[in-house]
Protein backbone atom coordinates (compact mmCIF):
# COMPACT_ATOMS: atom_id res chain seq x y z
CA UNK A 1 -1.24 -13.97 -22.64
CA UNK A 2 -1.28 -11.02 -19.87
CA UNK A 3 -4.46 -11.60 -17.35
CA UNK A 4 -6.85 -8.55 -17.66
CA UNK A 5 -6.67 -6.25 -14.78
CA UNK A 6 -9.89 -4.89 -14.02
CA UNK A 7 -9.67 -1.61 -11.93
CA UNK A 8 -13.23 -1.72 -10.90
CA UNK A 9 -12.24 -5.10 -9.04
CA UNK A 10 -9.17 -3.50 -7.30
CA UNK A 11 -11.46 -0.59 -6.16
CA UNK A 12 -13.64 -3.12 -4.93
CA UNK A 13 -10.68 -5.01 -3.70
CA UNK A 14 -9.92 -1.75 -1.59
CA UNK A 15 -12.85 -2.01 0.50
CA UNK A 16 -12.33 -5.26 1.23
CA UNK A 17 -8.83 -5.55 1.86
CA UNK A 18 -9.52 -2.56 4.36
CA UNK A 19 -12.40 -4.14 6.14
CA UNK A 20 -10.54 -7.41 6.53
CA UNK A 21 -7.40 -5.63 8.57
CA UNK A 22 -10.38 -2.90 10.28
CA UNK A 23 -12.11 -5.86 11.70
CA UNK A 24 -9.45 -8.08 13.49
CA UNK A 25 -9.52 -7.78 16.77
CA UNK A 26 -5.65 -7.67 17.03
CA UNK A 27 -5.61 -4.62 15.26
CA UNK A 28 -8.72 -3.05 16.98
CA UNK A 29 -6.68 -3.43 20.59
CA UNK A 30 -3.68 -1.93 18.77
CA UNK A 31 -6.07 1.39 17.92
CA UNK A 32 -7.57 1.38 21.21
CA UNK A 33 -11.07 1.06 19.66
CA UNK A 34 -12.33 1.03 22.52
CA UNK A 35 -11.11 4.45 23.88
CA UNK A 36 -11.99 6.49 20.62
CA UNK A 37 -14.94 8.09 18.35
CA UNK A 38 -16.27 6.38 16.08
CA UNK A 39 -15.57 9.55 13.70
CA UNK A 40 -11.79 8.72 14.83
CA UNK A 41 -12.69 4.74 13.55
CA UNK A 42 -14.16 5.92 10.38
CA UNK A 43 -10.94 8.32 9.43
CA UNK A 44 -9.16 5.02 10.55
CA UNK A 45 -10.72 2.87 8.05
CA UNK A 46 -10.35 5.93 5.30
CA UNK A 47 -6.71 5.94 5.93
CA UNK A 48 -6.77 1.68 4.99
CA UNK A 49 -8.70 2.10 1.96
CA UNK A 50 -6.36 4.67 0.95
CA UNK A 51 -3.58 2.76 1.81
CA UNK A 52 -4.84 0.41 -0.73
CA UNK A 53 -5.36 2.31 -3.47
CA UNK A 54 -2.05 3.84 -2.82
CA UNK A 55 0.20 0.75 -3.17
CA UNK A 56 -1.65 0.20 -6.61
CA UNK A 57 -0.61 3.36 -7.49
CA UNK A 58 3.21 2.97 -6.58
CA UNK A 59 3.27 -0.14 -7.85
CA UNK A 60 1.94 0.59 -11.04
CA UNK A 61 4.41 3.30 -11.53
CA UNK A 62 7.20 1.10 -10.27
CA UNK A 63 10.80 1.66 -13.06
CA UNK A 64 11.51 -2.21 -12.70
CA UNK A 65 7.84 -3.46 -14.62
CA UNK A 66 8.50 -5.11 -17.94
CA UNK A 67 8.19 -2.73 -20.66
CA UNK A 68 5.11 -4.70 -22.00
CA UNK A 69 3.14 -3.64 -18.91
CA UNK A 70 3.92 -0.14 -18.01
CA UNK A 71 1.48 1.49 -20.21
CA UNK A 72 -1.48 -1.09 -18.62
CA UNK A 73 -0.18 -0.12 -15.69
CA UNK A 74 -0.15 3.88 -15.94
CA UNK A 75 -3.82 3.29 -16.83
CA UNK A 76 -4.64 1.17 -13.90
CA UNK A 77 -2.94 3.96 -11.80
CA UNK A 78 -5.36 6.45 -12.90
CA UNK A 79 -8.55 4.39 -13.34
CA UNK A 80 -8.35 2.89 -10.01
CA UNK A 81 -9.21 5.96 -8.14
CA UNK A 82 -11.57 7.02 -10.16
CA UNK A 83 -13.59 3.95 -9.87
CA UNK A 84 -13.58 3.92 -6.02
CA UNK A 85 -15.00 6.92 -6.73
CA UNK A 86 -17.56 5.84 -8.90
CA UNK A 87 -18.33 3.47 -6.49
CA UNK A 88 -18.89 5.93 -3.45
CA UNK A 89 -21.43 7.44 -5.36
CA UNK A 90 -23.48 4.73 -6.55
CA UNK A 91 -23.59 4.11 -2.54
CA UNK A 92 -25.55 7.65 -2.46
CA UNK A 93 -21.86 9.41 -1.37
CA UNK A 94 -22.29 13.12 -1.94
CA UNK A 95 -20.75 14.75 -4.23
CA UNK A 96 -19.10 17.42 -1.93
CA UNK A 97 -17.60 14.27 0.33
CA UNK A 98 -16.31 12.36 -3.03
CA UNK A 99 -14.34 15.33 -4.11
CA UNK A 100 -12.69 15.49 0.05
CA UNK A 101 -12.42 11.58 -1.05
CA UNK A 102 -10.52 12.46 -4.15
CA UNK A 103 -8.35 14.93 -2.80
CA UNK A 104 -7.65 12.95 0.25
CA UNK A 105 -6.53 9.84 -2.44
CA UNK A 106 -4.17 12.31 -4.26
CA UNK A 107 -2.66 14.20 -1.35
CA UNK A 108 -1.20 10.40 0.09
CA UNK A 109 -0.30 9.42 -3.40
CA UNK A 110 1.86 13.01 -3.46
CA UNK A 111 2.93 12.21 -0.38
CA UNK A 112 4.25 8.72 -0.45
CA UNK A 113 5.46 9.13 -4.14
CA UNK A 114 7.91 11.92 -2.05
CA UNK A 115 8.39 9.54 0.22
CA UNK A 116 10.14 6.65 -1.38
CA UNK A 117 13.07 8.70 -1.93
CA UNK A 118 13.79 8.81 1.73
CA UNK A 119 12.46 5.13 2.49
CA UNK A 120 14.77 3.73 -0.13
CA UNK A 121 17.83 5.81 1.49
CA UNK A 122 17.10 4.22 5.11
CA UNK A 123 16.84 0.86 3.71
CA UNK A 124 20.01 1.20 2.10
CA UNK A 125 21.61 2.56 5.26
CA UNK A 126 20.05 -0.59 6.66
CA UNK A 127 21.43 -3.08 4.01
CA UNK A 128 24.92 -1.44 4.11
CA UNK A 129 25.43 -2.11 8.28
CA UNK A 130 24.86 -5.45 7.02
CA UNK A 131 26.86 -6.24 4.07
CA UNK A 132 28.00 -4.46 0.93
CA UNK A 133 25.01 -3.38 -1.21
CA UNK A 134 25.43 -4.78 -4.65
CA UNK A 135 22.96 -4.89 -7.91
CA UNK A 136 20.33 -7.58 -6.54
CA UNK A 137 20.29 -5.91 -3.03
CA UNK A 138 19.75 -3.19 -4.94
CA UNK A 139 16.99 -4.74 -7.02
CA UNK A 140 15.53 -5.76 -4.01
CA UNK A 141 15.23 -2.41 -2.11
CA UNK A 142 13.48 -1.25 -5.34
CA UNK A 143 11.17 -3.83 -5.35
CA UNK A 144 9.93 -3.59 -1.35
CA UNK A 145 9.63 0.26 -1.80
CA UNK A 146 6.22 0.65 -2.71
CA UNK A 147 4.67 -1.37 0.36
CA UNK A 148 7.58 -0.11 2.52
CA UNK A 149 6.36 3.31 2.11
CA UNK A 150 2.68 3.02 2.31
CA UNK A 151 3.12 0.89 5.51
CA UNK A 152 5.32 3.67 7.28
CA UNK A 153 2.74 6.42 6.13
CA UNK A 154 -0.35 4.87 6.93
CA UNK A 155 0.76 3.58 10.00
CA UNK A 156 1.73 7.46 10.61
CA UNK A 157 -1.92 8.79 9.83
CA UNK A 158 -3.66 6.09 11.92
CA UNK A 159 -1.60 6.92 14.68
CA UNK A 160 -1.79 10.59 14.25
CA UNK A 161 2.21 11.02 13.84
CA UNK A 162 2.35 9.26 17.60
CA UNK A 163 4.02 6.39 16.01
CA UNK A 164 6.12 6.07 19.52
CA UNK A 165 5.73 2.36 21.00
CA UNK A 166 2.93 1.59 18.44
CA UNK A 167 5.55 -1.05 16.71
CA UNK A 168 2.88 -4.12 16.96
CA UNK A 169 0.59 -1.98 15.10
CA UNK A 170 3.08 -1.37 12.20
CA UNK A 171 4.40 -4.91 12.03
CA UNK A 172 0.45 -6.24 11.60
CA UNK A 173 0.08 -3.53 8.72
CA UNK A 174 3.34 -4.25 6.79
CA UNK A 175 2.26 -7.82 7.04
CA UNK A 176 -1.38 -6.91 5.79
CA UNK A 177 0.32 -4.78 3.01
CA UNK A 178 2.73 -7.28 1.88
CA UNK A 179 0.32 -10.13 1.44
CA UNK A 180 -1.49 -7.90 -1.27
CA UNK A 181 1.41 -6.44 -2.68
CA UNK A 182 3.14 -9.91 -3.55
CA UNK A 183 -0.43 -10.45 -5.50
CA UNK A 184 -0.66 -7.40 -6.96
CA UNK A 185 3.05 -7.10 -8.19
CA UNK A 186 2.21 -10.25 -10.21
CA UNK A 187 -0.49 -9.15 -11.81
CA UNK A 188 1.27 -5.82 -12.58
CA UNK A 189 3.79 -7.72 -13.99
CA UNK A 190 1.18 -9.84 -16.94
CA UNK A 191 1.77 -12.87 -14.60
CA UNK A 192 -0.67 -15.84 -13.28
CA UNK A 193 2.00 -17.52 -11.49
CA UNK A 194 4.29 -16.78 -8.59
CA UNK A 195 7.59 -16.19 -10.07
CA UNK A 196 8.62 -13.82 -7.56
CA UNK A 197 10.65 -15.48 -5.49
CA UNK A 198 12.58 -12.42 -5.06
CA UNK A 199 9.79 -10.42 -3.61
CA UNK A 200 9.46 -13.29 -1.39
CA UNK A 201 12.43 -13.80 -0.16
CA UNK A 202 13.19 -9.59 0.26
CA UNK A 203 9.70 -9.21 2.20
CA UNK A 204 10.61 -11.86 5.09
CA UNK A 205 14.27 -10.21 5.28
CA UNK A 206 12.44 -6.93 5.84
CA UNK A 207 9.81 -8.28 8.10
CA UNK A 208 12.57 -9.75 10.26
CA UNK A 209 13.96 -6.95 10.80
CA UNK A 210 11.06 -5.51 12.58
């Protein structure tokens, strides 16, 4: 039997996750806390949370999820949102900030859904230097896009599109998205084990590369 997936616990999840990364002080040097706002923190944290909620998103409309799943997951993909939502305002959140909140949420969604197109064409680039690209590299690339392309757009944001010698800070956010993502994936997939060895073995490939 599938686990349940409870969208109000990935929302909540979210937060967390986001707060975790927001609070080392690795990746606090690598803003420059120090030197900004703390308007310019808070949009930094938004962009995390977001970047969160995202890769649930992706994932759950990812073409390689067993057929059983895909319709738990296209509901997970729209409930998720709308229960960080919910969330915002039982903290008192305005109304007028949770709709910039829910705009904000679909605009990176738009975004990095556009996006995968292009990430899974430069990985391929990158697997064919390497070797010939047959059907489990092929597998693979499919499998890393989600996280792939929420790492390379929220590292983006946070840096304000001055991405130029910021590569520490995207290596400790891939890293940071991939840990989540390999749990996620299996519960998008109806699993309570780690059969993935796949993802596994495809995410320290790709994070040796960087």
């Amino acid at each position: 039997m599938s686990p349940v997936i409870d969208p109000e616990k990935l929302a909540k999840d979210a937060g967390a996750q986001a707060f975790k990364l927001f609070t080392d002080p690795v990746f606090r040097k690598l803003c420059l806390f120090d030197s900004i706002s703390q308007i310019e923190q808070d949009r930094i944290f938004n962009e995390l949370v977001i970047a969160i909620i995202t890769l649930i998103m992706l994932t759950c409309d990812a073409p390689d999820l067993p057929d059983e799943q895909k319709s738990i997951c296209q509901n997970l993909r729209d409930e998720v949102p709308k229960s960080y939502l919910t969330q915002l305002k039982t903290m008192g959140i305005e109304n007028k900030h949770l709709k910039l909140w829910e705009t904000l949420i679909k605009m990176r969604y738009d975004e990095y859904t556009q996006d995968k197109s292009q990430a899974r064409e430069a990985a391929m680039i990158v697997e064919s230097q390497e070797q010939d690209i047959d059907l489990k590299k092929l597998s693979e690339i499919q499998l890393m896009l989600p996280m792939q392309t929420v790492a390379i757009g929220c590292h983006h944001h946070i840096c304000r599109s001055k991405t130029d010698g910021r590569d520490e800070l995207f290596k400790l956010i891939l890293n940071w998205l991939g840990k989540y993502y390999v749990e996620f994936r299996i519960l998008a997939e109806g699993k309570t084990i780690h059969p993935l060895a796949r993802l596994k073995v495809g995410l320290r490939r790709f994070l040796k590369r960087r």
